[in-house]
PDB file of N, CA and C in Angstrom:
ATOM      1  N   UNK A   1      -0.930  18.334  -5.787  1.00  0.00           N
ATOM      2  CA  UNK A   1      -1.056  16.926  -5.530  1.00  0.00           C
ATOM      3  C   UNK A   1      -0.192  16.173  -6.530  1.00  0.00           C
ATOM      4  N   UNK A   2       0.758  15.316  -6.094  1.00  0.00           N
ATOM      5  CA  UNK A   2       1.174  14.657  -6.888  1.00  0.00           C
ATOM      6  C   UNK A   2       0.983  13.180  -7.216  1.00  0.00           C
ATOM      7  N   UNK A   3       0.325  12.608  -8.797  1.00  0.00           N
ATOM      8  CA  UNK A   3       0.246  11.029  -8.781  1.00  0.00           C
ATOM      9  C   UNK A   3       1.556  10.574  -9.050  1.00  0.00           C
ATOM     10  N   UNK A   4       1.460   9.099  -8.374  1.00  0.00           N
ATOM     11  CA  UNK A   4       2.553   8.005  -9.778  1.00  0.00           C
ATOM     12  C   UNK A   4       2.057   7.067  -9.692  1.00  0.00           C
ATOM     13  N   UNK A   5       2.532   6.368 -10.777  1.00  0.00           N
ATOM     14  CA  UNK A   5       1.954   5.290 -11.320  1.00  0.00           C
ATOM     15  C   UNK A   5       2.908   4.354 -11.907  1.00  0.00           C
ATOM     16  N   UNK A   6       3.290   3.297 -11.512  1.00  0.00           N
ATOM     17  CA  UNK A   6       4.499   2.396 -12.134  1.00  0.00           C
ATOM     18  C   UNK A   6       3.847   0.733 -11.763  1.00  0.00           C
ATOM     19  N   UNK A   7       4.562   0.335 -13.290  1.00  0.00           N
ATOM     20  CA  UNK A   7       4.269  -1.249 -13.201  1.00  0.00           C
ATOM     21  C   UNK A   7       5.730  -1.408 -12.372  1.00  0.00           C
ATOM     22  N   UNK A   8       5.508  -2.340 -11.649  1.00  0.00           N
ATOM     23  CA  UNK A   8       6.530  -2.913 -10.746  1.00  0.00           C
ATOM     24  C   UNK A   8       6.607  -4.514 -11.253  1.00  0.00           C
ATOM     25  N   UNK A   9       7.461  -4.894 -10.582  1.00  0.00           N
ATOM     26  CA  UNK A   9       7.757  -6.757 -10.205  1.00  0.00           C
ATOM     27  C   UNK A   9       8.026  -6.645  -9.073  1.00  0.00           C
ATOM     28  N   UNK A  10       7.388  -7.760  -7.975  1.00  0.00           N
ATOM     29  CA  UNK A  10       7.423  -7.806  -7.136  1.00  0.00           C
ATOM     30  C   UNK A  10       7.659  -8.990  -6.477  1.00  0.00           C
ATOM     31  N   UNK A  11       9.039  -9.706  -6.324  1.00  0.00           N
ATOM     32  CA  UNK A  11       8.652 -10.931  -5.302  1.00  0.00           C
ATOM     33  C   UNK A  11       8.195 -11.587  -7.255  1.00  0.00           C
ATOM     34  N   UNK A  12       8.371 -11.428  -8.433  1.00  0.00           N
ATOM     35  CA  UNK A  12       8.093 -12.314  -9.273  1.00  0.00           C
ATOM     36  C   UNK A  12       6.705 -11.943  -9.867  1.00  0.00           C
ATOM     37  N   UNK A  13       5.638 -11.372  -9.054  1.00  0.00           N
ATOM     38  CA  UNK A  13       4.278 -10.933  -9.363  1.00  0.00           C
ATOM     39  C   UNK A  13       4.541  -9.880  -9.510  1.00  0.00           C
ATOM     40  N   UNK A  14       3.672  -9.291 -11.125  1.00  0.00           N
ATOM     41  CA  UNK A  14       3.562  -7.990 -11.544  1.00  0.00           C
ATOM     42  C   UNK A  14       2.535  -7.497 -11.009  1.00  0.00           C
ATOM     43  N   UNK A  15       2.710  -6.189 -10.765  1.00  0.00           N
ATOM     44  CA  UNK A  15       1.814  -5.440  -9.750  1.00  0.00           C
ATOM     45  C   UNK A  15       1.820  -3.839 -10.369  1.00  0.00           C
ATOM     46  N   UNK A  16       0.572  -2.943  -9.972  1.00  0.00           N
ATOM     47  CA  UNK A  16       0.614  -1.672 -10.381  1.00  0.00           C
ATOM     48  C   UNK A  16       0.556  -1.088  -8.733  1.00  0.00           C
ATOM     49  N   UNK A  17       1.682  -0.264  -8.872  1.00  0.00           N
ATOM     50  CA  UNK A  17       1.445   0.458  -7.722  1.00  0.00           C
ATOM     51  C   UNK A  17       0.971   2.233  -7.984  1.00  0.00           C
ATOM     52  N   UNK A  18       0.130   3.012  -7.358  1.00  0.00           N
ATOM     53  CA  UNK A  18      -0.528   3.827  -7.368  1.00  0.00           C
ATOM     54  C   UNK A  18      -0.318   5.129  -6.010  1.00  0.00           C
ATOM     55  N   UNK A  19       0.260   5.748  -6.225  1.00  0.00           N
ATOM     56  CA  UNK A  19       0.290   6.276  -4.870  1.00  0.00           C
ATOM     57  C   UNK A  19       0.045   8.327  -5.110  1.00  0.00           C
ATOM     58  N   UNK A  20      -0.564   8.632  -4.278  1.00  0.00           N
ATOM     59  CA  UNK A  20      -1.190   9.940  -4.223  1.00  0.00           C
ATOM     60  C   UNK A  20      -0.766  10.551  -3.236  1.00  0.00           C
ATOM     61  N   UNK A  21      -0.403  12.260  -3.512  1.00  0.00           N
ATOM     62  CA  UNK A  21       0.278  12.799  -1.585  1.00  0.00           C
ATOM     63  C   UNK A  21       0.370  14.118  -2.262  1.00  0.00           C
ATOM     64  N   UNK A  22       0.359  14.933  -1.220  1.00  0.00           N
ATOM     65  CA  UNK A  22       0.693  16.361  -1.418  1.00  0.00           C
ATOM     66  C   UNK A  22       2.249  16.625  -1.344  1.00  0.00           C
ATOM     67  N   UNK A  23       2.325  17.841  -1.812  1.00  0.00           N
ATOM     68  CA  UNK A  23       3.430  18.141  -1.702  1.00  0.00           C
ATOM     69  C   UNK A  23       4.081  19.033  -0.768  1.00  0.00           C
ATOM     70  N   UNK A  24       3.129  19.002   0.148  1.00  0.00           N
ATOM     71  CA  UNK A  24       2.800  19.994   1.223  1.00  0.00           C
ATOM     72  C   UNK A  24       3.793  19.185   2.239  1.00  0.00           C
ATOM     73  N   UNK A  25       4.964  19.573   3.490  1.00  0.00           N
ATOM     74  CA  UNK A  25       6.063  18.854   4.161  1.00  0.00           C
ATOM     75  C   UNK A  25       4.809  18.648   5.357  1.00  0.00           C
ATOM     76  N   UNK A  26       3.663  18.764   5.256  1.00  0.00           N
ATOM     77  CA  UNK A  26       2.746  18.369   6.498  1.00  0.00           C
ATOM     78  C   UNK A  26       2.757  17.437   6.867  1.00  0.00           C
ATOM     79  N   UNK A  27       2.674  17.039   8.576  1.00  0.00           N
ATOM     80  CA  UNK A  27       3.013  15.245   8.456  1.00  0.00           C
ATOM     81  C   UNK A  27       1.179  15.076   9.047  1.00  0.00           C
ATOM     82  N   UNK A  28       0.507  16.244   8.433  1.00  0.00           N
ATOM     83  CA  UNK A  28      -1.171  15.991   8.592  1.00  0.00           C
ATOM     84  C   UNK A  28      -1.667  14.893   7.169  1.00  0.00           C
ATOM     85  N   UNK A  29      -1.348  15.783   5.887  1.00  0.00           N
ATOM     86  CA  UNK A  29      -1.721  14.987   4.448  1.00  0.00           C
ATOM     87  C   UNK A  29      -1.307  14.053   4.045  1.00  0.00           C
ATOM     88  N   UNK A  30      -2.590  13.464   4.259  1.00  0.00           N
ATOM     89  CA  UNK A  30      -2.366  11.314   3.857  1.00  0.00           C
ATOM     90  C   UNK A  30      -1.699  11.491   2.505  1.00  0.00           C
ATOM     91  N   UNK A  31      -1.223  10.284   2.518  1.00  0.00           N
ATOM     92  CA  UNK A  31      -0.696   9.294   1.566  1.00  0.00           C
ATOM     93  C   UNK A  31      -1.609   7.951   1.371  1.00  0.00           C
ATOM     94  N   UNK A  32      -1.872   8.056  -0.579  1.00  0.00           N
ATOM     95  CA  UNK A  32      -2.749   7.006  -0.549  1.00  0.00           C
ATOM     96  C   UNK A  32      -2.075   6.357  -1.593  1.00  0.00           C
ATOM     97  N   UNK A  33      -2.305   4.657  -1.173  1.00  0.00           N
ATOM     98  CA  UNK A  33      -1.411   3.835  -2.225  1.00  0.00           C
ATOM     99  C   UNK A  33      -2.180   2.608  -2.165  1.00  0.00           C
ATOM    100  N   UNK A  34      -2.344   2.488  -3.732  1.00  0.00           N
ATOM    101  CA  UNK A  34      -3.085   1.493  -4.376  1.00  0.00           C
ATOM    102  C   UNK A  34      -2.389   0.601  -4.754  1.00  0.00           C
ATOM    103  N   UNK A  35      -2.249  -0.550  -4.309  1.00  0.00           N
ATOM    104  CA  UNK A  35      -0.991  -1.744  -5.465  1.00  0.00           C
ATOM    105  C   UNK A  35      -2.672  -3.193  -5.482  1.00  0.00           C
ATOM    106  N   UNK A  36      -1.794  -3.354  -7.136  1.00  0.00           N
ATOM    107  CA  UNK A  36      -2.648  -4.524  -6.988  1.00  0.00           C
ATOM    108  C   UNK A  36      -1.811  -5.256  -8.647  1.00  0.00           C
ATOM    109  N   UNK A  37      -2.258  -6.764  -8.160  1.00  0.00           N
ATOM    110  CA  UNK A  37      -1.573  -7.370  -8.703  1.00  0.00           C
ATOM    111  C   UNK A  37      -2.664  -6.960 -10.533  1.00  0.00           C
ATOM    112  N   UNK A  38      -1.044  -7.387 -11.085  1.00  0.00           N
ATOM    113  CA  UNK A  38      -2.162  -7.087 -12.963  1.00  0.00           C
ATOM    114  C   UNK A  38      -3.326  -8.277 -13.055  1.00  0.00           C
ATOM    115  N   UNK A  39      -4.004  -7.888 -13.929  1.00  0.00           N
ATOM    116  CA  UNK A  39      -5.342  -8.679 -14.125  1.00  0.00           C
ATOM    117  C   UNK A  39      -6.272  -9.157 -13.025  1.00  0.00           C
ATOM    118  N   UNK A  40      -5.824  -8.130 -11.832  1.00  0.00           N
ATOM    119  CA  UNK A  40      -6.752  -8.738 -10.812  1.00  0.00           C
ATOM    120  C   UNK A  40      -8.009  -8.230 -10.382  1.00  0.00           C
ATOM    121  N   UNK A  41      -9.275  -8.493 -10.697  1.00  0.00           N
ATOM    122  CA  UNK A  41     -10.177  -7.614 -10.645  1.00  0.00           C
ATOM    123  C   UNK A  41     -10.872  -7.303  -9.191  1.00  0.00           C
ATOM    124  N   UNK A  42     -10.395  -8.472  -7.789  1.00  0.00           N
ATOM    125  CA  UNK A  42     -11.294  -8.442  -6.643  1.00  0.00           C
ATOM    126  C   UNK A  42     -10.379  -7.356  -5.731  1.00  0.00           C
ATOM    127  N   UNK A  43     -11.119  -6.371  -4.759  1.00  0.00           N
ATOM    128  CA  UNK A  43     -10.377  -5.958  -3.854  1.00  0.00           C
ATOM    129  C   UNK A  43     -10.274  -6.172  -2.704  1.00  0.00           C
ATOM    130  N   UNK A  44      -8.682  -6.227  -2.578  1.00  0.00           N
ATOM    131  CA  UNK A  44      -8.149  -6.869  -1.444  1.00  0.00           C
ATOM    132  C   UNK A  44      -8.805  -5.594   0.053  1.00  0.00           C
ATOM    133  N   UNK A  45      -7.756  -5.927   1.184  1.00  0.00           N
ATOM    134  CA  UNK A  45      -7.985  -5.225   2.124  1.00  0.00           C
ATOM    135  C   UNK A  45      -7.750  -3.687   2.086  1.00  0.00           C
ATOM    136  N   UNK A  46      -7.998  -2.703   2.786  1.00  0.00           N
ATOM    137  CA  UNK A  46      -8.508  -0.840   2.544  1.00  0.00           C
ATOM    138  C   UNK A  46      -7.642  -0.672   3.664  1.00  0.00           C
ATOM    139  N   UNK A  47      -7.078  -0.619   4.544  1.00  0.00           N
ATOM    140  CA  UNK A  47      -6.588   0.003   5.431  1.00  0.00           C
ATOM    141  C   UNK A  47      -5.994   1.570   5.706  1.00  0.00           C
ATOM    142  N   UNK A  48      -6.054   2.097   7.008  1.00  0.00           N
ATOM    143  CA  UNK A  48      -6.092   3.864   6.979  1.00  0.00           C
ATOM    144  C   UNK A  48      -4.952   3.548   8.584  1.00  0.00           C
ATOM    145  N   UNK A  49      -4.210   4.193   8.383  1.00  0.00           N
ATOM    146  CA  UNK A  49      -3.245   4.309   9.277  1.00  0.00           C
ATOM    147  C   UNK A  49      -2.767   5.763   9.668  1.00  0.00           C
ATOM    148  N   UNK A  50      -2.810   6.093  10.893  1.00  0.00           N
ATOM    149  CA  UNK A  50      -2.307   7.714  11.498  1.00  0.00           C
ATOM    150  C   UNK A  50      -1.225   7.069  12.653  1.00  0.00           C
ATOM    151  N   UNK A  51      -0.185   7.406  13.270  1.00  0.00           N
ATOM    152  CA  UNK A  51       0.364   7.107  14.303  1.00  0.00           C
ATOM    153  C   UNK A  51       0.745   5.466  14.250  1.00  0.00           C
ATOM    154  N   UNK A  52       0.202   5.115  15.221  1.00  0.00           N
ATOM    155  CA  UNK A  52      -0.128   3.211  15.663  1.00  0.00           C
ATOM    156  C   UNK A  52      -0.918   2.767  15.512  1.00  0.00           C
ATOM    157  N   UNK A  53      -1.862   3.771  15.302  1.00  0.00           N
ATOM    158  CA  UNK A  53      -3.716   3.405  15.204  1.00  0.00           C
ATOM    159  C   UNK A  53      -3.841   2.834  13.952  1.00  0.00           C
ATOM    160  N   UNK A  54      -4.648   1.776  13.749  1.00  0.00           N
ATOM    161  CA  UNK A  54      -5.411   1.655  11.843  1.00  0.00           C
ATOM    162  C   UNK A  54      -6.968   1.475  12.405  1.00  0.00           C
ATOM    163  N   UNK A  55      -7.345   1.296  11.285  1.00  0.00           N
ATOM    164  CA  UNK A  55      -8.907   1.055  11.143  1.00  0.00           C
ATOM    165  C   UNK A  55      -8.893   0.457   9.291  1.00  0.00           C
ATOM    166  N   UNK A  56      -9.687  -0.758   9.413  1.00  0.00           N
ATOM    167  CA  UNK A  56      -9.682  -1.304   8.152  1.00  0.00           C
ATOM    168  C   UNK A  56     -11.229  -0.757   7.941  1.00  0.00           C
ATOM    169  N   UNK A  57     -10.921   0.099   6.466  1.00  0.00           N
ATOM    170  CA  UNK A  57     -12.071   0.866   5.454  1.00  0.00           C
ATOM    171  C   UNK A  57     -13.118  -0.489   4.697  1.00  0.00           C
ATOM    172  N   UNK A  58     -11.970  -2.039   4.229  1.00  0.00           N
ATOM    173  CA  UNK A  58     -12.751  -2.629   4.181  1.00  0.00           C
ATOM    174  C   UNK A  58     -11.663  -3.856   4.072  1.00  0.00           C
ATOM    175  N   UNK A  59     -12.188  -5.100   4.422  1.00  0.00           N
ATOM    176  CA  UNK A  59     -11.641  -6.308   4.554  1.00  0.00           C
ATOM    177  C   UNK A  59     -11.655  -7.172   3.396  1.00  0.00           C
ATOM    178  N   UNK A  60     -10.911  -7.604   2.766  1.00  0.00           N
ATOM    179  CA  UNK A  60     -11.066  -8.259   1.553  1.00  0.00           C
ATOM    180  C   UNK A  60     -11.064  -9.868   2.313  1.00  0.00           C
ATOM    181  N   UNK A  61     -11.816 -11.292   1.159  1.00  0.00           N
ATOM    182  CA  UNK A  61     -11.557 -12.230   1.824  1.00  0.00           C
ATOM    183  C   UNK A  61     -10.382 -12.671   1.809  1.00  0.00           C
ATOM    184  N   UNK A  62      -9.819 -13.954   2.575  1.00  0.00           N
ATOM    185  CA  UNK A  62      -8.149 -14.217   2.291  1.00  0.00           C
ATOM    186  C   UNK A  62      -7.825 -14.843   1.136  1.00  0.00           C
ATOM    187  N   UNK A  63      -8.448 -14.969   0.098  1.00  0.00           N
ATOM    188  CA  UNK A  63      -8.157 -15.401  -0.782  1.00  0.00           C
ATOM    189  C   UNK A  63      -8.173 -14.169  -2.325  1.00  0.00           C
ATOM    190  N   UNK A  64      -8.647 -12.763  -1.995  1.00  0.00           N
ATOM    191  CA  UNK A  64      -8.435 -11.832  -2.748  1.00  0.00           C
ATOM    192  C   UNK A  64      -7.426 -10.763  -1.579  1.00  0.00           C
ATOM    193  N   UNK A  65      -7.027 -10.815  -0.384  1.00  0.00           N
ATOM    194  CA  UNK A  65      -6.299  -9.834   0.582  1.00  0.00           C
ATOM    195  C   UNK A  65      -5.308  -9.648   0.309  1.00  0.00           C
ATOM    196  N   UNK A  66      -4.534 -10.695  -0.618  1.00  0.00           N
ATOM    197  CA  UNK A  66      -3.118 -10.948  -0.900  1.00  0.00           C
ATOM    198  C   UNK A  66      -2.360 -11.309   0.245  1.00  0.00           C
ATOM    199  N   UNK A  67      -1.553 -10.074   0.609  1.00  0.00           N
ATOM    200  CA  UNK A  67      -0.679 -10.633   2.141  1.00  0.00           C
ATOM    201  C   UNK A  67      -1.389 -11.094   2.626  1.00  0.00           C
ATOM    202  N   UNK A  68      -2.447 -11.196   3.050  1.00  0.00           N
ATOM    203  CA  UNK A  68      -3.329 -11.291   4.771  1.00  0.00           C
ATOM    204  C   UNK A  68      -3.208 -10.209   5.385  1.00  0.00           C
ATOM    205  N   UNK A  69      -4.177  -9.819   6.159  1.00  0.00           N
ATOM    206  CA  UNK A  69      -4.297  -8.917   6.922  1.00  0.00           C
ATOM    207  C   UNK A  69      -3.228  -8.500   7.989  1.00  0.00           C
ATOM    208  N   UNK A  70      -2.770  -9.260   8.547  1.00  0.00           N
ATOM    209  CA  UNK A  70      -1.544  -9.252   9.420  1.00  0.00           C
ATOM    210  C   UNK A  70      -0.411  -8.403   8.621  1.00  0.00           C
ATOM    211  N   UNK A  71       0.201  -8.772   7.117  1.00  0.00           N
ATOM    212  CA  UNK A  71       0.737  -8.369   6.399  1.00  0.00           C
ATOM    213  C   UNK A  71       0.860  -6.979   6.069  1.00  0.00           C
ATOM    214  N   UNK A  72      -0.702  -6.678   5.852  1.00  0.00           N
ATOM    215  CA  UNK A  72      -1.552  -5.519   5.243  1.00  0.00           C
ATOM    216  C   UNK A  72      -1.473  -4.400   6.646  1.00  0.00           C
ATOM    217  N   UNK A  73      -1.280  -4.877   7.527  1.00  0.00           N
ATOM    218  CA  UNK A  73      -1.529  -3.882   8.732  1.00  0.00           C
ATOM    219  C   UNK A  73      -0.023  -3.474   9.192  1.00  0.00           C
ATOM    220  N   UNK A  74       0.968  -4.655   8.675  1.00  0.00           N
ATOM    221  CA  UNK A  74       2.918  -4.357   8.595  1.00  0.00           C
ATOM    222  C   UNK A  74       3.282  -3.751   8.016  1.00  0.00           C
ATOM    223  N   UNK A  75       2.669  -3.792   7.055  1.00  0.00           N
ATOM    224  CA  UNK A  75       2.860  -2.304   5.701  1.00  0.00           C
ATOM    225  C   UNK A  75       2.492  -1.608   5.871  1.00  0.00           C
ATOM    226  N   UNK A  76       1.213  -1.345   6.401  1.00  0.00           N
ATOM    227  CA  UNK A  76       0.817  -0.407   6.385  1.00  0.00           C
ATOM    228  C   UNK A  76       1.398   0.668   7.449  1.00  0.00           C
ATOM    229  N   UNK A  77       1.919  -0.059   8.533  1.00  0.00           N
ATOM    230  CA  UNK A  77       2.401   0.822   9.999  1.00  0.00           C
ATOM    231  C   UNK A  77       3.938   1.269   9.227  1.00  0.00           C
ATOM    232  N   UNK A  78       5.059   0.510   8.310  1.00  0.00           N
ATOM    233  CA  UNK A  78       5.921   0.851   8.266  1.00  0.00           C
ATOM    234  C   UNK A  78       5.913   2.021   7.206  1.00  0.00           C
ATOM    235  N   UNK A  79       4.751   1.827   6.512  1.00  0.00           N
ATOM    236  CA  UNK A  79       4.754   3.172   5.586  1.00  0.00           C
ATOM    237  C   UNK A  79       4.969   4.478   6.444  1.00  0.00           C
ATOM    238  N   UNK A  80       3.407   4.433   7.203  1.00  0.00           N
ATOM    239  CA  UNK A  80       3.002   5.431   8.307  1.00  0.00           C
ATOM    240  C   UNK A  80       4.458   5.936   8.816  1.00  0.00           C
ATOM    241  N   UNK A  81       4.979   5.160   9.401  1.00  0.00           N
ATOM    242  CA  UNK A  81       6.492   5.521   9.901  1.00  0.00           C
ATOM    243  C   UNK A  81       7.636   6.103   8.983  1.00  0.00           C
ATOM    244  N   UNK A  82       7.774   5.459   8.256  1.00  0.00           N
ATOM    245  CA  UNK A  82       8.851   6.263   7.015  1.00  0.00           C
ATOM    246  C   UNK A  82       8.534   7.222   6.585  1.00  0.00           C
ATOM    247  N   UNK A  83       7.077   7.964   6.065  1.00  0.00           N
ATOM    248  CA  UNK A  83       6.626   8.663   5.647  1.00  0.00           C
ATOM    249  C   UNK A  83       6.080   9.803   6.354  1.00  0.00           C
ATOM    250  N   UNK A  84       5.726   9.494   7.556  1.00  0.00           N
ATOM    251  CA  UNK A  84       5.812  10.416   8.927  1.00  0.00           C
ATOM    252  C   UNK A  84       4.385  11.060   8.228  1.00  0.00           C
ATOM    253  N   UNK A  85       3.423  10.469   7.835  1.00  0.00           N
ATOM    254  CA  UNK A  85       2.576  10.749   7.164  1.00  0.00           C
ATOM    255  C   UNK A  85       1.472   9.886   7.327  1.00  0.00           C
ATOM    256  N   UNK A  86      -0.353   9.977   7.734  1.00  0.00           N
ATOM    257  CA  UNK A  86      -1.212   9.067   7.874  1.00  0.00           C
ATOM    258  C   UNK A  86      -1.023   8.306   6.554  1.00  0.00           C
ATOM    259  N   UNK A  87      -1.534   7.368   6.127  1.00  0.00           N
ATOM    260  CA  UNK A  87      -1.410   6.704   5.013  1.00  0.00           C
ATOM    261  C   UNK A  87      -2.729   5.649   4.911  1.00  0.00           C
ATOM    262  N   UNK A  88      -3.341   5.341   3.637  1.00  0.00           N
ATOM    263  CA  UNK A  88      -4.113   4.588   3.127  1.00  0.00           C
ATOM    264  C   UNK A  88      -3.577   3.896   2.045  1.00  0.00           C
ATOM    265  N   UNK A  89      -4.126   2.810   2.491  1.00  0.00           N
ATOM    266  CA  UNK A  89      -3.681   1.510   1.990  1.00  0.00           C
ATOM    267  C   UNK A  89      -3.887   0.297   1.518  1.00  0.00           C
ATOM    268  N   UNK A  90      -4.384   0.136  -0.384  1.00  0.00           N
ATOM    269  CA  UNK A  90      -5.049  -0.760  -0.956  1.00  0.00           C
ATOM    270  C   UNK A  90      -4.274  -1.473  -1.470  1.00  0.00           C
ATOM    271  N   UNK A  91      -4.050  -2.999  -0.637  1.00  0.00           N
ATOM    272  CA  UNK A  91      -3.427  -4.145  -1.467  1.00  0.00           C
ATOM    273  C   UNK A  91      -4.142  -5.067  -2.423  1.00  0.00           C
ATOM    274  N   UNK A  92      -4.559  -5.257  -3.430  1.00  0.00           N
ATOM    275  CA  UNK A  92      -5.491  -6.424  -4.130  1.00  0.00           C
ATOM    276  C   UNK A  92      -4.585  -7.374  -4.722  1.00  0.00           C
ATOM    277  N   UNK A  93      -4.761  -8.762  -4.600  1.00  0.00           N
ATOM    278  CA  UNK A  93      -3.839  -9.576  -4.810  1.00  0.00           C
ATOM    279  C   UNK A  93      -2.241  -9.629  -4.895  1.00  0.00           C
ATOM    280  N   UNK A  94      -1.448 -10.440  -5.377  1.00  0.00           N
ATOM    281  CA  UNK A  94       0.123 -10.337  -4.982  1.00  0.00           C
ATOM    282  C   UNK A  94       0.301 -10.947  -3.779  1.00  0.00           C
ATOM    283  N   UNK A  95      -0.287 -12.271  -3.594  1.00  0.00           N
ATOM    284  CA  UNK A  95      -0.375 -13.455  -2.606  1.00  0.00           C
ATOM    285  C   UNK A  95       1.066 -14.037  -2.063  1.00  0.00           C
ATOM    286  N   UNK A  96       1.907 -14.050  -3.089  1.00  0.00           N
ATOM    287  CA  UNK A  96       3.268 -14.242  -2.646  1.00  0.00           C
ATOM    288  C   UNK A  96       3.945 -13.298  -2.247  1.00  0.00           C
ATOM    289  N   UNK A  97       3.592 -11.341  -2.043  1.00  0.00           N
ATOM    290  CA  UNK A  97       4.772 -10.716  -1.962  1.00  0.00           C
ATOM    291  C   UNK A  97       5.176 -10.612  -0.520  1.00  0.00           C
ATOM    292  N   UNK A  98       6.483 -10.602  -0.471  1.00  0.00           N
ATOM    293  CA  UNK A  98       6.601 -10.319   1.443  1.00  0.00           C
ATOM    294  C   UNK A  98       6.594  -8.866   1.420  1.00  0.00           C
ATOM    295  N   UNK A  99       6.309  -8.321   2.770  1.00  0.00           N
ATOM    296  CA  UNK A  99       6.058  -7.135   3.202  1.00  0.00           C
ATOM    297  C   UNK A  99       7.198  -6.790   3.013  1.00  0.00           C
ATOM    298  N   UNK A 100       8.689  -7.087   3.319  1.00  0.00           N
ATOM    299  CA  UNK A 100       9.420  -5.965   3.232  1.00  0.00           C
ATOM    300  C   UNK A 100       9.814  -5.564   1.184  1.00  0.00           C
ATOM    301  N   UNK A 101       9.493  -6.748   0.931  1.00  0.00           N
ATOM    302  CA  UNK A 101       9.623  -6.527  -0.775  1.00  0.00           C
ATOM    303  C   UNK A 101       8.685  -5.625  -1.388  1.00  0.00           C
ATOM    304  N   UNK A 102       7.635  -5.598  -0.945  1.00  0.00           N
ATOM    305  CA  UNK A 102       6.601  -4.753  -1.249  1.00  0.00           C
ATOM    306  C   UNK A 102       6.336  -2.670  -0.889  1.00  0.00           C
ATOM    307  N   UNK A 103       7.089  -2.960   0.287  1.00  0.00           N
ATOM    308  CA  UNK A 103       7.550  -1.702   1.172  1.00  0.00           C
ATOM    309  C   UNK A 103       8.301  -1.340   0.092  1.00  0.00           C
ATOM    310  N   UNK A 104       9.241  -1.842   0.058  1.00  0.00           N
ATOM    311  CA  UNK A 104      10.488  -1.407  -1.315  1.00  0.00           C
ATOM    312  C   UNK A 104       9.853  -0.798  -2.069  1.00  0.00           C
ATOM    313  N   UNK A 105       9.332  -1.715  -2.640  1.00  0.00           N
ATOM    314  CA  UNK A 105       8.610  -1.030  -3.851  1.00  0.00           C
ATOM    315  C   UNK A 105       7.599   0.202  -3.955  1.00  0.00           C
ATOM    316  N   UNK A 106       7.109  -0.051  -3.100  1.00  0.00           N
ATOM    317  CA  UNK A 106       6.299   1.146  -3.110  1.00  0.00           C
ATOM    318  C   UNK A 106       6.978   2.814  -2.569  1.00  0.00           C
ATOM    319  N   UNK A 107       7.888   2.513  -1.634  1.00  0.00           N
ATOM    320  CA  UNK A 107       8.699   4.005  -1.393  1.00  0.00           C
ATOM    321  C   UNK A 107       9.331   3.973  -2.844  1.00  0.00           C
ATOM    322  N   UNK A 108      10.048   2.962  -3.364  1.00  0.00           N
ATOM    323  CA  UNK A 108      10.289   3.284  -4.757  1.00  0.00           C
ATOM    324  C   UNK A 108       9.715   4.559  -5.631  1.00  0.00           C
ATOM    325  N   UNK A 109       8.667   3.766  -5.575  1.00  0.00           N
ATOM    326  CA  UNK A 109       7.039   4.763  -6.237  1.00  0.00           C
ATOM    327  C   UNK A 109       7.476   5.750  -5.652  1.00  0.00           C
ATOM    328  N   UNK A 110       7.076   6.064  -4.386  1.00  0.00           N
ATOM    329  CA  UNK A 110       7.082   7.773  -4.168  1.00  0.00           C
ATOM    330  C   UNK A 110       7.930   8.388  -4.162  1.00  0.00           C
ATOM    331  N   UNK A 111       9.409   7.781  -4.029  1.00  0.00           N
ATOM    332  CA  UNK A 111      10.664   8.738  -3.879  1.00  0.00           C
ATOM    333  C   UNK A 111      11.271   9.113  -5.218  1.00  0.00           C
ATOM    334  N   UNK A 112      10.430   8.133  -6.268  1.00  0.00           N
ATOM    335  CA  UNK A 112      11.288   8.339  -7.844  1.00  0.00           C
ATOM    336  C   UNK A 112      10.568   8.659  -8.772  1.00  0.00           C
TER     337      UNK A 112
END
């Protein structure tokens, strides 16, 4: 199993991104990625993505979700896709980042 762990900037907001995966070329073993903005203690939205399908694990309100849910469910499908891999997906605050700035960053995380 491999972790990483990197402070990022994102879009101007510092953020920790967190991401977990095997090292196994299975496109069965999730990918799990935690970003959340620094000093932020509420959690945002949980989302679990396989294929096209999601299911939200848990809903944060819109004022701790960061993106919004709409956001949270764009990221979350384009991970799923790049990564050819189910994926889980914890955003907590980082209210200003756009999805594709955030995407960045986080394949960042896993590819480096």
């Amino acid at each position: 199993m491999i972790h990483r762990s990197r402070e990022v900037n994102v879009d101007g907001v510092d953020c920790v991104v967190v991401a977990s995966y095997s090292q196994s070329d299975s496109s069965r073993t999730p990918v799990t990625v935690y970003v959340n903005e620094l000093n932020n203690a509420a959690m945002g939205d949980y989302v679990y993505a396989i294929g096209q399908s999601q299911t939200f694990l848990h809903h944060g309100t819109s004022s701790e979700s960061g993106s919004g849910s709409g956001s949270i469910e764009s990221l979350n499908l384009l991970l799923n896709k790049k990564l050819q891999r189910p994926v889980y997906l914890n955003v907590s605050g980082a209210a200003q980042v756009s999805t594709v700035s955030m995407f960045r960053a986080i394949v960042e995380v896993i590819d480096n």
